[in-house]
Protein backbone atom coordinates (compact mmCIF):
# COMPACT_ATOMS: atom_id res chain seq x y z
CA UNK A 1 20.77 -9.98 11.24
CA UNK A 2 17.53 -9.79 13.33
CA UNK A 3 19.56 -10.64 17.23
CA UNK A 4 22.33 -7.88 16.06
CA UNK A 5 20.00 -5.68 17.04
CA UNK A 6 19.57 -7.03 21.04
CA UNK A 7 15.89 -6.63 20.97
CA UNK A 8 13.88 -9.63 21.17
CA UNK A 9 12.07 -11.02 17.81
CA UNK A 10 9.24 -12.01 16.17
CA UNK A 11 8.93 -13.40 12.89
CA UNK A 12 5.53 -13.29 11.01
CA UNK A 13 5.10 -16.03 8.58
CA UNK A 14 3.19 -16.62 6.11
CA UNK A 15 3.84 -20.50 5.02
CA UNK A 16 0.75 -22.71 4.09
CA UNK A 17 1.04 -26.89 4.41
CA UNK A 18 -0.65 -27.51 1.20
CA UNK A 19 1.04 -30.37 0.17
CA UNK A 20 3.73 -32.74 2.00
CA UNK A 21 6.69 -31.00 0.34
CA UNK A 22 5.80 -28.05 1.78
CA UNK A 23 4.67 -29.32 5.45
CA UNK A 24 8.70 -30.61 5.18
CA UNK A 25 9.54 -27.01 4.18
CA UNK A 26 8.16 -25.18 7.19
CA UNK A 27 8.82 -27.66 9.71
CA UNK A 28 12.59 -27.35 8.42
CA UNK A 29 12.29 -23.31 9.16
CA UNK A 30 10.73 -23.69 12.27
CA UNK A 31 13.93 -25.94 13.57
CA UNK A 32 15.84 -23.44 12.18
CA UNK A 33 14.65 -20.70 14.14
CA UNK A 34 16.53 -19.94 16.94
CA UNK A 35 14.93 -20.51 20.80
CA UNK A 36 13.41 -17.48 22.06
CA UNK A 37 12.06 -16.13 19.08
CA UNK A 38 7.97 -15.35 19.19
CA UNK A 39 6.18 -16.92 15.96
CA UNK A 40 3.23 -15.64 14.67
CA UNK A 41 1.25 -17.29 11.42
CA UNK A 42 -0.40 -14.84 9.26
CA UNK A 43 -1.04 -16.40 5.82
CA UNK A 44 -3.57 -13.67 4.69
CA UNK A 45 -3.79 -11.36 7.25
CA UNK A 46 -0.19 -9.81 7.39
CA UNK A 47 -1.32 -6.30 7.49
CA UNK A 48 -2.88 -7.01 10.79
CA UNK A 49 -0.30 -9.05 12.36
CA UNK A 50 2.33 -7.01 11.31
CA UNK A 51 0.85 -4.08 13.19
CA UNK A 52 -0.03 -5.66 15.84
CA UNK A 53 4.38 -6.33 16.19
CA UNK A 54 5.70 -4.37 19.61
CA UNK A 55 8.16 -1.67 18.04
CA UNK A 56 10.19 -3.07 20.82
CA UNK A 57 10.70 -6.56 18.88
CA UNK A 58 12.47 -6.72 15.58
CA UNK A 59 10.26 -7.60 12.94
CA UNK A 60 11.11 -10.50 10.81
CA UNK A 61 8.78 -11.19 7.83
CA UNK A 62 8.79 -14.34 5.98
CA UNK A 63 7.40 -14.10 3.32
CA UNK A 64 5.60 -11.85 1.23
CA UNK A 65 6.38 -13.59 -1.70
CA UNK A 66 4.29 -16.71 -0.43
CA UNK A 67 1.26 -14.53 1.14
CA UNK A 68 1.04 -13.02 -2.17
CA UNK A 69 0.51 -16.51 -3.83
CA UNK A 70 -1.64 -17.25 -0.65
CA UNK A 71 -3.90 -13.95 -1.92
CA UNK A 72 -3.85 -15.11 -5.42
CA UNK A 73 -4.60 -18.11 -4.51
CA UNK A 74 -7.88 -17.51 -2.47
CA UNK A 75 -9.01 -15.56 -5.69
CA UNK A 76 -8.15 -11.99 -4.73
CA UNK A 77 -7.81 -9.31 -7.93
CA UNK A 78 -4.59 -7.67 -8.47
CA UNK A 79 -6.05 -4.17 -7.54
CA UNK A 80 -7.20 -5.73 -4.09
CA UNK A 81 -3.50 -7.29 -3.33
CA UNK A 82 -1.52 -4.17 -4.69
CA UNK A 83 -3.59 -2.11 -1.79
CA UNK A 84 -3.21 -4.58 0.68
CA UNK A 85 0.74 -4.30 -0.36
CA UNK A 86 0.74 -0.63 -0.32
CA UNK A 87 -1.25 -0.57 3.45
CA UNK A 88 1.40 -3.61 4.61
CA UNK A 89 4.09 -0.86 3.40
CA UNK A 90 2.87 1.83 5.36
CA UNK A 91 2.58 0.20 8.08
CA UNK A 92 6.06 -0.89 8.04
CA UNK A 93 7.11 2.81 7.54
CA UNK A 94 5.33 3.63 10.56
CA UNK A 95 6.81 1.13 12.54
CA UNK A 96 10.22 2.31 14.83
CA UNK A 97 11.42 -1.06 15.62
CA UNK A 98 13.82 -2.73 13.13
CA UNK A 99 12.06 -5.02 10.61
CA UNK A 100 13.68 -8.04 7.84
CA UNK A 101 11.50 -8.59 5.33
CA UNK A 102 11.97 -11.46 3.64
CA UNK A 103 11.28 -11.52 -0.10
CA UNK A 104 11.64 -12.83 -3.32
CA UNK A 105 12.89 -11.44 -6.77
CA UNK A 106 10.97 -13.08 -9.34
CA UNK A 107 11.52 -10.71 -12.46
CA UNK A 108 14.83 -11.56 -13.42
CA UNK A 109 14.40 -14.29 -15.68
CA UNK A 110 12.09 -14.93 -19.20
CA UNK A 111 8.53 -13.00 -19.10
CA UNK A 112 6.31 -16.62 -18.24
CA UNK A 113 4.17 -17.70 -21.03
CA UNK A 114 0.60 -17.80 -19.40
CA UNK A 115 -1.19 -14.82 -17.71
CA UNK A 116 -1.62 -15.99 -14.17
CA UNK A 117 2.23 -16.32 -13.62
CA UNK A 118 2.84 -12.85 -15.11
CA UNK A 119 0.63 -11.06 -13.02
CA UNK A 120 2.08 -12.82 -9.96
CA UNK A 121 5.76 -11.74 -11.31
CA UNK A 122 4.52 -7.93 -11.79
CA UNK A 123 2.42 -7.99 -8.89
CA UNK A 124 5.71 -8.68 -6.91
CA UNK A 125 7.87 -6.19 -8.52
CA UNK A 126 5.46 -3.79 -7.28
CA UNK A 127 5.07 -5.30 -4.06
CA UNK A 128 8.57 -5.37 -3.45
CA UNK A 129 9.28 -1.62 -5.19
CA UNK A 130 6.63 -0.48 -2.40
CA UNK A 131 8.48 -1.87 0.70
CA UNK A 132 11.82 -0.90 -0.71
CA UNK A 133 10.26 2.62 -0.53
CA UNK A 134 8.91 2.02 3.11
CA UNK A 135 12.09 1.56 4.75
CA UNK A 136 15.47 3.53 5.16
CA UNK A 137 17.64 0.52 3.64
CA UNK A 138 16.93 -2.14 1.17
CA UNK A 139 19.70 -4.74 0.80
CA UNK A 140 18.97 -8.13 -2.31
CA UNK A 141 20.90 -11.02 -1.08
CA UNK A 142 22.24 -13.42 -4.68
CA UNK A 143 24.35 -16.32 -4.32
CA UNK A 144 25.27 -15.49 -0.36
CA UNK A 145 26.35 -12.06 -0.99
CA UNK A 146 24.32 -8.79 0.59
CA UNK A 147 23.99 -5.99 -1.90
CA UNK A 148 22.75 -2.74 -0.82
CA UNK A 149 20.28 -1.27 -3.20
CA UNK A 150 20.39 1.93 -4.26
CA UNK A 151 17.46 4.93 -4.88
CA UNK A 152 18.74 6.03 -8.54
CA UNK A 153 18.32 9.72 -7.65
CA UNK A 154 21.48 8.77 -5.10
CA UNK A 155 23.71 8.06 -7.11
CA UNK A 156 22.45 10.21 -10.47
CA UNK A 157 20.50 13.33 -9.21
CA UNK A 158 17.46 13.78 -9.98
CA UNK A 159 17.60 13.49 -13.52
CA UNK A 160 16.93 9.53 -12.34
CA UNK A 161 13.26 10.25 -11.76
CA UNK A 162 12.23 11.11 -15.41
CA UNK A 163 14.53 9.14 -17.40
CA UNK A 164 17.06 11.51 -17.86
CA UNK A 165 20.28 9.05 -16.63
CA UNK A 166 22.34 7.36 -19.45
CA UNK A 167 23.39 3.97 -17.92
CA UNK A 168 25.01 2.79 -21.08
């Protein structure tokens, strides 16, 4: 997806080698990615890195589903990461190169039974809900298929926004 575009690309990642399974995990993506492509390793300081991207490269992010645990995990509060998500999303809007961003959806199963994991689920439903609304098309890839996600006021009107759609 990132080479259709012809420009070259760099891919910010945000992978941490805490434990062997994981130092097997990123070496596996790094052999993965193809020759040519520019790397840089950002674990907590996306924001930055991302804007420091040439608009002339595609952006590839990978992944802000990991630098969020990497943010929880150093002990920041939810109202700290949901700013530093909403900044990483503007920056992306203001960006004129083509960016991936790499994500994951972790609200689609059972509501976990202890706080931490809950916050980190709604913290990433926001997260992602924010860089959905950055960019001009958000696609959710499940079991190899591309699906191209929708703004409900699209395909309802705007009697989306308040509710006002019967689904059912």
């Amino acid at each position: 997806m990132a080479e259709a575009h012809g420009f070259e690309v760099t891919t910010v990642v945000t992978g941490v080698a805490f434990d062997d399974e994981m130092t097997s995990r990123i070496e596996r993506h790094r052999s993965d990615r193809p020759d040519g492509w520019h790397t840089v390793e950002a674990p907590l300081d996306l924001v930055d890195a991302v804007a420091g991207i040439a608009d002339d490269h595609v952006l590839v992010l990978d992944c802000v589903t990991v630098w969020l645990g990497n943010l929880m995990v150093r002990g920041d509060a939810d109202d700290v990461i949901e700013s530093e998500g909403r900044r990483l999303a503007a920056v992306i809007a203001e960006r004129s190169g083509p960016v991936v961003v790499v994500s994951n959806e972790v609200g689609l199963g059972i509501v976990p039974g202890d706080p931490m994991s809950r916050s980190f689920r709604d913290l990433q439903g926001r997260l992602n809900a924010a860089l959905a609304e950055s960019v001009d098309e958000a696609r959710f890839v499940v079991a190899g298929r591309l699906l191209a996600l929708h703004v409900l006021e699209e395909l309802f009107g705007d009697g989306a926004e308040d509710g006002g759609v019967g689904l059912g």
